[in-house]
Protein backbone atom coordinates (compact mmCIF):
# COMPACT_ATOMS: atom_id res chain seq x y z
CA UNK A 1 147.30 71.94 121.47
CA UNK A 2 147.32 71.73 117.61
CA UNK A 3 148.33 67.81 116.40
CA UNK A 4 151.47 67.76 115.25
CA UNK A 5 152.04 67.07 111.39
CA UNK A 6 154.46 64.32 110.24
CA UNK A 7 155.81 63.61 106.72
CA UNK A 8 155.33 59.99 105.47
CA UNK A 9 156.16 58.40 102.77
CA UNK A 10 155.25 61.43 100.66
CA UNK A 11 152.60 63.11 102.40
CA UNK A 12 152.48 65.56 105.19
CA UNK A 13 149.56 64.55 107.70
CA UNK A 14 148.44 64.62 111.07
CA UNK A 15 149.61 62.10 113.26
CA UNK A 16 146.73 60.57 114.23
CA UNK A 17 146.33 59.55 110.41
CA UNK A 18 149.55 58.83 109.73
CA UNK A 19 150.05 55.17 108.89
CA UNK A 20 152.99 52.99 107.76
CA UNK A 21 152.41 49.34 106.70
CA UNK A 22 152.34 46.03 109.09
CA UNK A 23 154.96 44.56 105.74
CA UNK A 24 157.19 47.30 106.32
CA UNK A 25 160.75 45.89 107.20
CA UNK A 26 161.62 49.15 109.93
CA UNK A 27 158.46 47.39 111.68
CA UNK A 28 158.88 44.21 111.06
CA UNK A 29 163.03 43.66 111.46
CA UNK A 30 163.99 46.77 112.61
CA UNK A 31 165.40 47.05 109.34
CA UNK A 32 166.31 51.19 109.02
CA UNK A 33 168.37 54.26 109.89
CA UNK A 34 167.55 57.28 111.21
CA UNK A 35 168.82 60.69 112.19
CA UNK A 36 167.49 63.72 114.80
CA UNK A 37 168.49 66.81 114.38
CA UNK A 38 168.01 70.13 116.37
CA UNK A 39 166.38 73.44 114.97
CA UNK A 40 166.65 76.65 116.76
CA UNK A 41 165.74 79.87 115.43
CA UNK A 42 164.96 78.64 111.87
CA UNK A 43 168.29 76.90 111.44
CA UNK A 44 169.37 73.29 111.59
CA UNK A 45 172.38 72.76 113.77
CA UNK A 46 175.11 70.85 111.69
CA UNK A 47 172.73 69.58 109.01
CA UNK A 48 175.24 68.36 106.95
CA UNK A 49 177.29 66.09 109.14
CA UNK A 50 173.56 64.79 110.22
CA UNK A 51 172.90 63.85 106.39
CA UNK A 52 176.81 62.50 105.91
CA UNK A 53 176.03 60.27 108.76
CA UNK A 54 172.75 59.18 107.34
CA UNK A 55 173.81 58.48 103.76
CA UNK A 56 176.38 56.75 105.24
CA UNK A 57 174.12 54.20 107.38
CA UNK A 58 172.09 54.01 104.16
CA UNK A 59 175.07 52.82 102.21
CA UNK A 60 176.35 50.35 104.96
CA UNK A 61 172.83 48.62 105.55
CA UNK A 62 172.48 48.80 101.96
CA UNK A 63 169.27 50.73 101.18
CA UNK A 64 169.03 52.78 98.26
CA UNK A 65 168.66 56.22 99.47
CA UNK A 66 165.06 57.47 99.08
CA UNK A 67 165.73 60.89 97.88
CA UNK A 68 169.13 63.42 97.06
CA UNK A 69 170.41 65.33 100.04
CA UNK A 70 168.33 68.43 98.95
CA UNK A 71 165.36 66.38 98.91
CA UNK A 72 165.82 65.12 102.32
CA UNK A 73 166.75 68.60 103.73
CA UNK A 74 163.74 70.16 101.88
CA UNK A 75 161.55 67.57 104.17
CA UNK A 76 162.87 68.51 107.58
CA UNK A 77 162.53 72.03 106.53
CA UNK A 78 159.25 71.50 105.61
CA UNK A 79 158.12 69.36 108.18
CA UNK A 80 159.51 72.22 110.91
CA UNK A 81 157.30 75.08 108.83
CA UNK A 82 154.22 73.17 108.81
CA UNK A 83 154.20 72.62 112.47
CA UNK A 84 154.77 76.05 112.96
CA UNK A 85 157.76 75.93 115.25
CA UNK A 86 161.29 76.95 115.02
CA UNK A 87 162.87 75.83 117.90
CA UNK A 88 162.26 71.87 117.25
CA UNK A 89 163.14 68.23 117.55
CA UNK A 90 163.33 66.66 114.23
CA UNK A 91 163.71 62.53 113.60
CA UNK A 92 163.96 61.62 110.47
CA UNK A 93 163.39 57.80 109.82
CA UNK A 94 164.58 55.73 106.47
CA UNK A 95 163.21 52.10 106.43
CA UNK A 96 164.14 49.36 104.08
CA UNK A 97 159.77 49.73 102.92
CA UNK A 98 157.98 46.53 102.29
CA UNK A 99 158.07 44.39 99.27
CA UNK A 100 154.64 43.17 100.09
CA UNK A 101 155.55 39.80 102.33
CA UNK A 102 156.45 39.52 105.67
CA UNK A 103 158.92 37.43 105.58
CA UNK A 104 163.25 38.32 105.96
CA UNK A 105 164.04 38.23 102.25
CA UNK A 106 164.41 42.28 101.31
CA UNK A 107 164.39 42.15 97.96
CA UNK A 108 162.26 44.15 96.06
CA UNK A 109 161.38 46.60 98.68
CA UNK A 110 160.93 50.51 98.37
CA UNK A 111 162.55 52.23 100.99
CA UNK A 112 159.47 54.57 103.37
CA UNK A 113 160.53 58.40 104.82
CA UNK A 114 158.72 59.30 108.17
CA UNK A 115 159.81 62.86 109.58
CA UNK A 116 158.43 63.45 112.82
CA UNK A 117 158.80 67.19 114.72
CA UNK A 118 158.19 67.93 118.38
CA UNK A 119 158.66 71.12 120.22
CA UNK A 120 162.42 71.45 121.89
CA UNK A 121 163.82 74.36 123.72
CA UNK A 122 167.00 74.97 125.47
CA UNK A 123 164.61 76.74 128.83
CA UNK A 124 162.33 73.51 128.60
CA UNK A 125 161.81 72.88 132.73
CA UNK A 126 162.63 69.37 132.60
CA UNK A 127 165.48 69.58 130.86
CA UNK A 128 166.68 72.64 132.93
CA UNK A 129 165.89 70.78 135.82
CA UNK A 130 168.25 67.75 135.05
CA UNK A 131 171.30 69.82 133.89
CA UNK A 132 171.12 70.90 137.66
CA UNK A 133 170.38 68.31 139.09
CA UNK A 134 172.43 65.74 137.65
CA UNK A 135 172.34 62.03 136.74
CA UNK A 136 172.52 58.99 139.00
CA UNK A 137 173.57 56.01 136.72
CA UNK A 138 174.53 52.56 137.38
CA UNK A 139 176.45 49.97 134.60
CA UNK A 140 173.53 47.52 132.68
CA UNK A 141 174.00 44.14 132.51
CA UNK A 142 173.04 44.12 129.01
CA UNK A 143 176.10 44.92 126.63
CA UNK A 144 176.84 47.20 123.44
CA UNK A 145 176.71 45.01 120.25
CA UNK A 146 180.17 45.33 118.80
CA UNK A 147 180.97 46.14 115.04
CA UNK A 148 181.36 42.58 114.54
CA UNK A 149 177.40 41.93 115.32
CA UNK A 150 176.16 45.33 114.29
CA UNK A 151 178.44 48.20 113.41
CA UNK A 152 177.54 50.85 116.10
CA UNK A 153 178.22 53.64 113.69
CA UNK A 154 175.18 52.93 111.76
CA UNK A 155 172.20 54.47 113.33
CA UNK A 156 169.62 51.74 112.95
CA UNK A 157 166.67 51.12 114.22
CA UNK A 158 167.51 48.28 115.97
CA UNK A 159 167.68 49.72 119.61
CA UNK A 160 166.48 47.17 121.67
CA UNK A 161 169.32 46.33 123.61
CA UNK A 162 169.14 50.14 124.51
CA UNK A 163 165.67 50.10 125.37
CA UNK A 164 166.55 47.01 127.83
CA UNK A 165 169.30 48.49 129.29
CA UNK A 166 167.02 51.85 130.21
CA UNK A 167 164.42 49.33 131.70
CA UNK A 168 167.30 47.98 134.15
CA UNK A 169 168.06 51.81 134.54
CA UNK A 170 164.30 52.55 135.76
CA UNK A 171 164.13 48.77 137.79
CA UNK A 172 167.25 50.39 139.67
CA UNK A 173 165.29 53.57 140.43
CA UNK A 174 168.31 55.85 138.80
CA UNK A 175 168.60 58.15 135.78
CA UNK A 176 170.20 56.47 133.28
CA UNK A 177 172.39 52.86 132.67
CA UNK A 178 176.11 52.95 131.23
CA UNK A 179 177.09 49.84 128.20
CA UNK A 180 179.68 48.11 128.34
CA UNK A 181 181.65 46.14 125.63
CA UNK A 182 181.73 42.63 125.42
CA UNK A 183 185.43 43.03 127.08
CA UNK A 184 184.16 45.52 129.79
CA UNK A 185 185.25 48.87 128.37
CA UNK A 186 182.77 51.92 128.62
CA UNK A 187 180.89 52.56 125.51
CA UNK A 188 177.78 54.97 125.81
CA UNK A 189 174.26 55.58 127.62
CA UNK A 190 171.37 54.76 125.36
CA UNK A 191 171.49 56.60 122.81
CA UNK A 192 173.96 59.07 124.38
CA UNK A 193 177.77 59.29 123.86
CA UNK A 194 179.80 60.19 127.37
CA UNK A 195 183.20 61.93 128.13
CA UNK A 196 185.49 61.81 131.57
CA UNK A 197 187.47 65.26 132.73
CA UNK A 198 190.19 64.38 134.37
CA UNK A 199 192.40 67.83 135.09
CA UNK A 200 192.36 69.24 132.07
CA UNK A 201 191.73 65.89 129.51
CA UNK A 202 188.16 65.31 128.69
CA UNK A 203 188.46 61.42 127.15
CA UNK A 204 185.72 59.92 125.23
CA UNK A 205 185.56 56.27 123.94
CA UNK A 206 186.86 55.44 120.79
CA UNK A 207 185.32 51.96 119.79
CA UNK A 208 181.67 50.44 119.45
CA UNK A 209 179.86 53.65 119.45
CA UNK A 210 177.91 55.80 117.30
CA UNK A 211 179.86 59.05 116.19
CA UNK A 212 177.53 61.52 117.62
CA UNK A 213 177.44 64.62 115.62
CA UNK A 214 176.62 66.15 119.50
CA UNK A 215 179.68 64.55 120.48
CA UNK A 216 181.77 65.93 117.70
CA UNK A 217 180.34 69.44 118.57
CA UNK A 218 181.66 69.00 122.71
CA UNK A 219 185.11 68.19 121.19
CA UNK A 220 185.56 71.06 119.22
CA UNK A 221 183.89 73.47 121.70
CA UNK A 222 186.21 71.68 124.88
CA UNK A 223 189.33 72.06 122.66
CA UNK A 224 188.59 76.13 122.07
CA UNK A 225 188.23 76.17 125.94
CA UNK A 226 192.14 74.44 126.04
CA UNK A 227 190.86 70.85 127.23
CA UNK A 228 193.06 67.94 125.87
CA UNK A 229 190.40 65.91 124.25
CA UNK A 230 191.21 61.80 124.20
CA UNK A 231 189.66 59.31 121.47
CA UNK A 232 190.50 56.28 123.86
CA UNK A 233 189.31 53.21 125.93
CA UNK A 234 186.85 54.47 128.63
CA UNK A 235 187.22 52.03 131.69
CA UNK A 236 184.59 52.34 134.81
CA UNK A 237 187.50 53.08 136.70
CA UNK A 238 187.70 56.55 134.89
CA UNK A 239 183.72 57.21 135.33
CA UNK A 240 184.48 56.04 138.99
CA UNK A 241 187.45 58.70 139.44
CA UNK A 242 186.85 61.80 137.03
CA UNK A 243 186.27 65.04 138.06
CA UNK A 244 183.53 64.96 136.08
CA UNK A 245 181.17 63.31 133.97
CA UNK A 246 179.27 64.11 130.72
CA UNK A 247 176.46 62.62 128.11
CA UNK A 248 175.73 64.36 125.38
CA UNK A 249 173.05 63.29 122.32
CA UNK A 250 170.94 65.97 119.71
CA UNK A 251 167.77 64.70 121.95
CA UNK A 252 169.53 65.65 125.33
CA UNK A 253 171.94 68.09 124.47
CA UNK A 254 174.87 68.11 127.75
CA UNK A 255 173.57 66.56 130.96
CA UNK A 256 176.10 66.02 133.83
CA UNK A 257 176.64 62.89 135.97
CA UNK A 258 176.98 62.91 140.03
CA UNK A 259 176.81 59.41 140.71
CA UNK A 260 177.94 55.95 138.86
CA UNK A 261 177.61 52.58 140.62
CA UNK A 262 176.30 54.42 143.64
CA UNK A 263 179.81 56.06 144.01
CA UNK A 264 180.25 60.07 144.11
CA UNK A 265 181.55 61.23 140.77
CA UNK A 266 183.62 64.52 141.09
CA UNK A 267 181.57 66.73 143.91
CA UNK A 268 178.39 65.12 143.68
CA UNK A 269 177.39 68.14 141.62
CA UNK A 270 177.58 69.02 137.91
CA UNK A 271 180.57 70.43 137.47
CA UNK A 272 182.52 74.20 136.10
CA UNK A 273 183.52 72.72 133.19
CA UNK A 274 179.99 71.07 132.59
CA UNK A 275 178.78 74.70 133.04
CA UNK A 276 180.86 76.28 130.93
CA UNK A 277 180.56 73.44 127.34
CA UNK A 278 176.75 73.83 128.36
CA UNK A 279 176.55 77.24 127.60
CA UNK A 280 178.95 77.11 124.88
CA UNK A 281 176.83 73.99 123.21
CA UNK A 282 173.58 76.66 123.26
CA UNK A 283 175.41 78.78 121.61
CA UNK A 284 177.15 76.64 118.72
CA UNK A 285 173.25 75.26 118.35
CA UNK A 286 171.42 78.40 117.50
CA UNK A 287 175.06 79.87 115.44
CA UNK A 288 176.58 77.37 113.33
CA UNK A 289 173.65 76.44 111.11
CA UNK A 290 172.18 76.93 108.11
CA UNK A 291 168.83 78.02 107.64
CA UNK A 292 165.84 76.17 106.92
């Protein structure tokens, strides 16, 4: 298998010689944004709500963005042609860069670009295999930061409470954990927004999660299909009792889930309406996009 190239900080090189430094703040603090988008068939699905969303985080963690919106497109584009794919997984990563101490104080740093690309196909086996399968999840002890700590609509690269929360996940042998708020409301998976069917309302959480762009996309595809869609408060009581339930993220695309808390959700099987915004989603992915 070739090595895949990545794009850092100005140069495009193999992986294996890619290097960042130890002073940089994304290392050091966490202290960065990123974005992942999809590519399929030489296009980028929904680019430019992907580089909204970034220029945004950029502007609320206040880093001076590296390069225009051009610039940045020209590097996923680039980044997907040199690795010779065009059905990819694309992160692109902004740190705050290093101003040549270790230590908290950020100013005079230079802000880094890393672009990573990996292979990513809607017939990948895995992937297939989950969608019909279905998720077992169980709620994490560990809760969602709320905007008052760190605003969830910035995607930083501070994930660690997500990364804990998936440990717990794994400890309980099951697919994937559920956050809460600090009050107890439903939030997200790590790194995955979800949505409840109930009849013919798909909800979704409105508060102390990241505005997926994915998430955006199931709306607008579940309201051509004639679903109510609800911004609201997400209780476990509605994973609990839905007909069915739905995560959605660029990495996963739409996975179903068939258990929560060890309880049954829906039939215990992903469900028609699952079906239905999955093939819709694989559509919208390889139509609605510019190309590279």
């Amino acid at each position: 298998m070739t090595e895949p190239i990545a794009y850092v900080n100005g140069d495009f090189v193999p992986e294996s010689r890619a290097t960042v430094s130890i002073l940089d703040h994304g290392l050091l603090y966490g202290d960065g944004v990123f974005e992942t988008v999809l590519a399929r068939a030489g296009t980028v699905h929904r680019l430019d709500a992907h580089l909204d969303r970034l220029f945004r985080s950029l502007a609320a963690v206040h880093i001076p963005p590296p390069d225009d919106r051009a610039g940045l497109a020209g590097i996923i584009a680039e980044a997907v042609r040199r690795n010779d794919l065009t059905d990819a997984y694309v992160k692109l990563i902004v740190t705050r860069g290093t101003n040549g101490t270790p230590l908290l104080d950020p100013a005079g740093c230079r802000p880094g670009v890393i672009c990573l690309v990996r292979p990513h196909t809607d017939t990948d086996p895995a992937r297939v295999e989950r969608a019909a399968r279905g998720l077992r999840v169980k709620t994490a002890a560990i809760r969602r930061p709320s905007a008052d700590v760190l605003d969830p609509r910035v995607k930083s690269l501070n994930y660690l409470n997500l990364v804990l929360a998936r440990i717990e996940a794994r400890a309980a042998n099951v697919d994937e954990a559920l956050l809460l708020d600090v009050h107890g409301h439903v939030c997200e998976a790590p790194g995955a927004n979800i949505f409840t069917l109930l009849g013919d309302t798909l909800s979704t959480p409105d508060h102390d999660i990241l505005e997926g762009v994915t998430r955006a996309t199931v709306m607008d595809l579940a309201r051509a299909r004639g679903l109510t869609v609800r911004e609201r408060p997400v209780e476990l009581y509605d994973v609990y009792t839905a007909d069915e339930v739905i995560l959605c993220s660029t990495a996963i695309g739409l996975l179903p889930v068939v258990q929560a808390d060890g309880r049954t959700v829906g039939s215990g099987h992903p469900g028609p309406t699952f079906t239905q915004l999955l093939a819709d989603y694989h559509r919208a992915i390889r139509d609605t996009a510019p190309p590279l």
